[in-house]
Protein backbone atom coordinates (compact mmCIF):
# COMPACT_ATOMS: atom_id res chain seq x y z
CA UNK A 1 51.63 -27.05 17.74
CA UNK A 2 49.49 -23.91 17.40
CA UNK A 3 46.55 -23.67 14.38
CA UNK A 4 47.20 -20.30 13.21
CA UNK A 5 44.15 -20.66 10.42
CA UNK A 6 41.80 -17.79 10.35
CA UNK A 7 38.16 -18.07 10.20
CA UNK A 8 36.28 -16.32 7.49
CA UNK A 9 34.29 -14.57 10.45
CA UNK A 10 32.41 -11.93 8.20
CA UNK A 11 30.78 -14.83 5.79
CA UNK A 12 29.90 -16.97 8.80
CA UNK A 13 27.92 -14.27 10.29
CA UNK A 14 26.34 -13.43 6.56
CA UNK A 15 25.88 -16.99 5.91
CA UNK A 16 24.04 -17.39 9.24
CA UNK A 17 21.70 -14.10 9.01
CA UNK A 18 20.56 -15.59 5.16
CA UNK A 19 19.99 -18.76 5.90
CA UNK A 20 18.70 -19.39 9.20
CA UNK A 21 17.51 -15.60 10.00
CA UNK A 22 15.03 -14.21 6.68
CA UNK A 23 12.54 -13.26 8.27
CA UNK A 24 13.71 -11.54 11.42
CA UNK A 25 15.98 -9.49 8.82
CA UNK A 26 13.24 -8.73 6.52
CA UNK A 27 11.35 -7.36 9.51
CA UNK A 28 14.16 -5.06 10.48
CA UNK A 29 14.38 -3.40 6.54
CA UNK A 30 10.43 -2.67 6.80
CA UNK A 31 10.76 -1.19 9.68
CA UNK A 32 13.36 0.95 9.02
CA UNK A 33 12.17 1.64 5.91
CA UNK A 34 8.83 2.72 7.40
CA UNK A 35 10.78 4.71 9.78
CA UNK A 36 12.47 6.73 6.72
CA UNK A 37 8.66 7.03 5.27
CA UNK A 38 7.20 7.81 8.44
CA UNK A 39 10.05 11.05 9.12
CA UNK A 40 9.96 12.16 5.29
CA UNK A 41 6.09 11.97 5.13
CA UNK A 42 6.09 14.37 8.74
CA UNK A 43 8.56 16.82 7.15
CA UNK A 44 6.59 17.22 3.83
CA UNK A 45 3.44 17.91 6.02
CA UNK A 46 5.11 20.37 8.18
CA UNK A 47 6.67 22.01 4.67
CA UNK A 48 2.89 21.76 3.39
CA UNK A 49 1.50 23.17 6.77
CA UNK A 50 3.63 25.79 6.40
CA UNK A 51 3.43 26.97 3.34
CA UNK A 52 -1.02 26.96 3.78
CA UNK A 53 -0.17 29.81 6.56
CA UNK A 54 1.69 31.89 3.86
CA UNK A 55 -1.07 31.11 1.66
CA UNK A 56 -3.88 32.18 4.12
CA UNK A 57 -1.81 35.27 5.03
CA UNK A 58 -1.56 36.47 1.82
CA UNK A 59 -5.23 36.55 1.25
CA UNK A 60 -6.19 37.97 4.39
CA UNK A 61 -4.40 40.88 3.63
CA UNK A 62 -5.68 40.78 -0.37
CA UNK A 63 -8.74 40.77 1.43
CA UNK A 64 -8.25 44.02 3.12
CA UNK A 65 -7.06 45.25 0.48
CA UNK A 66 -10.36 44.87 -1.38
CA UNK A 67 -12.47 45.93 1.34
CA UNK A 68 -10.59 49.01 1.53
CA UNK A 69 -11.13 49.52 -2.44
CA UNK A 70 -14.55 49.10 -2.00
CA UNK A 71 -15.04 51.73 0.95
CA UNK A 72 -12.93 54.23 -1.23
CA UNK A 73 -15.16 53.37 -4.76
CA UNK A 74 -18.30 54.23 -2.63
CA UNK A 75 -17.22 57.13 -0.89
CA UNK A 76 -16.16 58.52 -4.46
CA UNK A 77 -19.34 57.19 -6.11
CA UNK A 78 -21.27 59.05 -3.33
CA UNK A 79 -19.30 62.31 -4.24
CA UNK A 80 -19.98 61.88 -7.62
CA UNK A 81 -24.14 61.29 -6.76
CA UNK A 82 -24.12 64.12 -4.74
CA UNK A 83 -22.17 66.36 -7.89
CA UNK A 84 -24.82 64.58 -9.94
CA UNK A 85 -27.57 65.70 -8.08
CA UNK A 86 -26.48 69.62 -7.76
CA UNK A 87 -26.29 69.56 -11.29
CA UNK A 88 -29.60 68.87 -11.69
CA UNK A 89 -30.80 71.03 -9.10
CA UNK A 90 -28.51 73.88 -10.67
CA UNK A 91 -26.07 74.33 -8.20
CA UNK A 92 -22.20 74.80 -8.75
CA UNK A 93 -19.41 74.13 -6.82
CA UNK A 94 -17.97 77.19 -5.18
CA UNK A 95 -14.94 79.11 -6.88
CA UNK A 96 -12.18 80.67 -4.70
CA UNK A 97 -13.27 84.30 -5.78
CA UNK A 98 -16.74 83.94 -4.24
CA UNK A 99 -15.70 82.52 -0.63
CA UNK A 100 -16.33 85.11 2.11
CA UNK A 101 -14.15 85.04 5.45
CA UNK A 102 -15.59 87.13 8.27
CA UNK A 103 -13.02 87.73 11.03
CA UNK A 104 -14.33 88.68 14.77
């Protein structure tokens, strides 16, 4: 006559891994845990990484931005010295009825 009894197989091989296996299995969590930490630290520093370039971009061109400002405020503060000084001197800027044009 044939046993036809099944065999829990499932809780023999969970009954084996937590009794006679702890520490193999608590070795496999950490390192797939540190795995997971390893792979989501990487991704947040290329996100970070990233993100500095767009940074740094934007202030090199605030940058030129300002050094362009300041070559425009002294050329204009230089034409405003040179007004000052005619003034002084007593000349005047040129009106469109006193300009000359001498064709050969």
């Amino acid at each position: 006559m044939l046993n036809r009894e099944r065999y829990p197989l499932f809780q023999i091989i969970s009954d084996d891994f937590i009794n006679h296996n702890k520490l193999p299995v608590l070795l496999l969590l950490g390192i797939v845990f540190t795995a997971i930490g390893t792979v989501w630290v990487t991704h947040q520093t290329r996100l970070l990484t990233a993100e500095q370039g767009q940074y740094i971009q934007a202030n090199r061109k605030l940058d030129n931005q300002y050094i362009h400002l300041q070559l425009e405020e002294n050329s204009k503060s230089q034409k405003a010295r040179v007004e000052a000084a005619a003034k002084t001197f007593g000349l005047q800027s040129i009106q469109k009825e006193q300009e000359v044009i001498l064709v050969e």
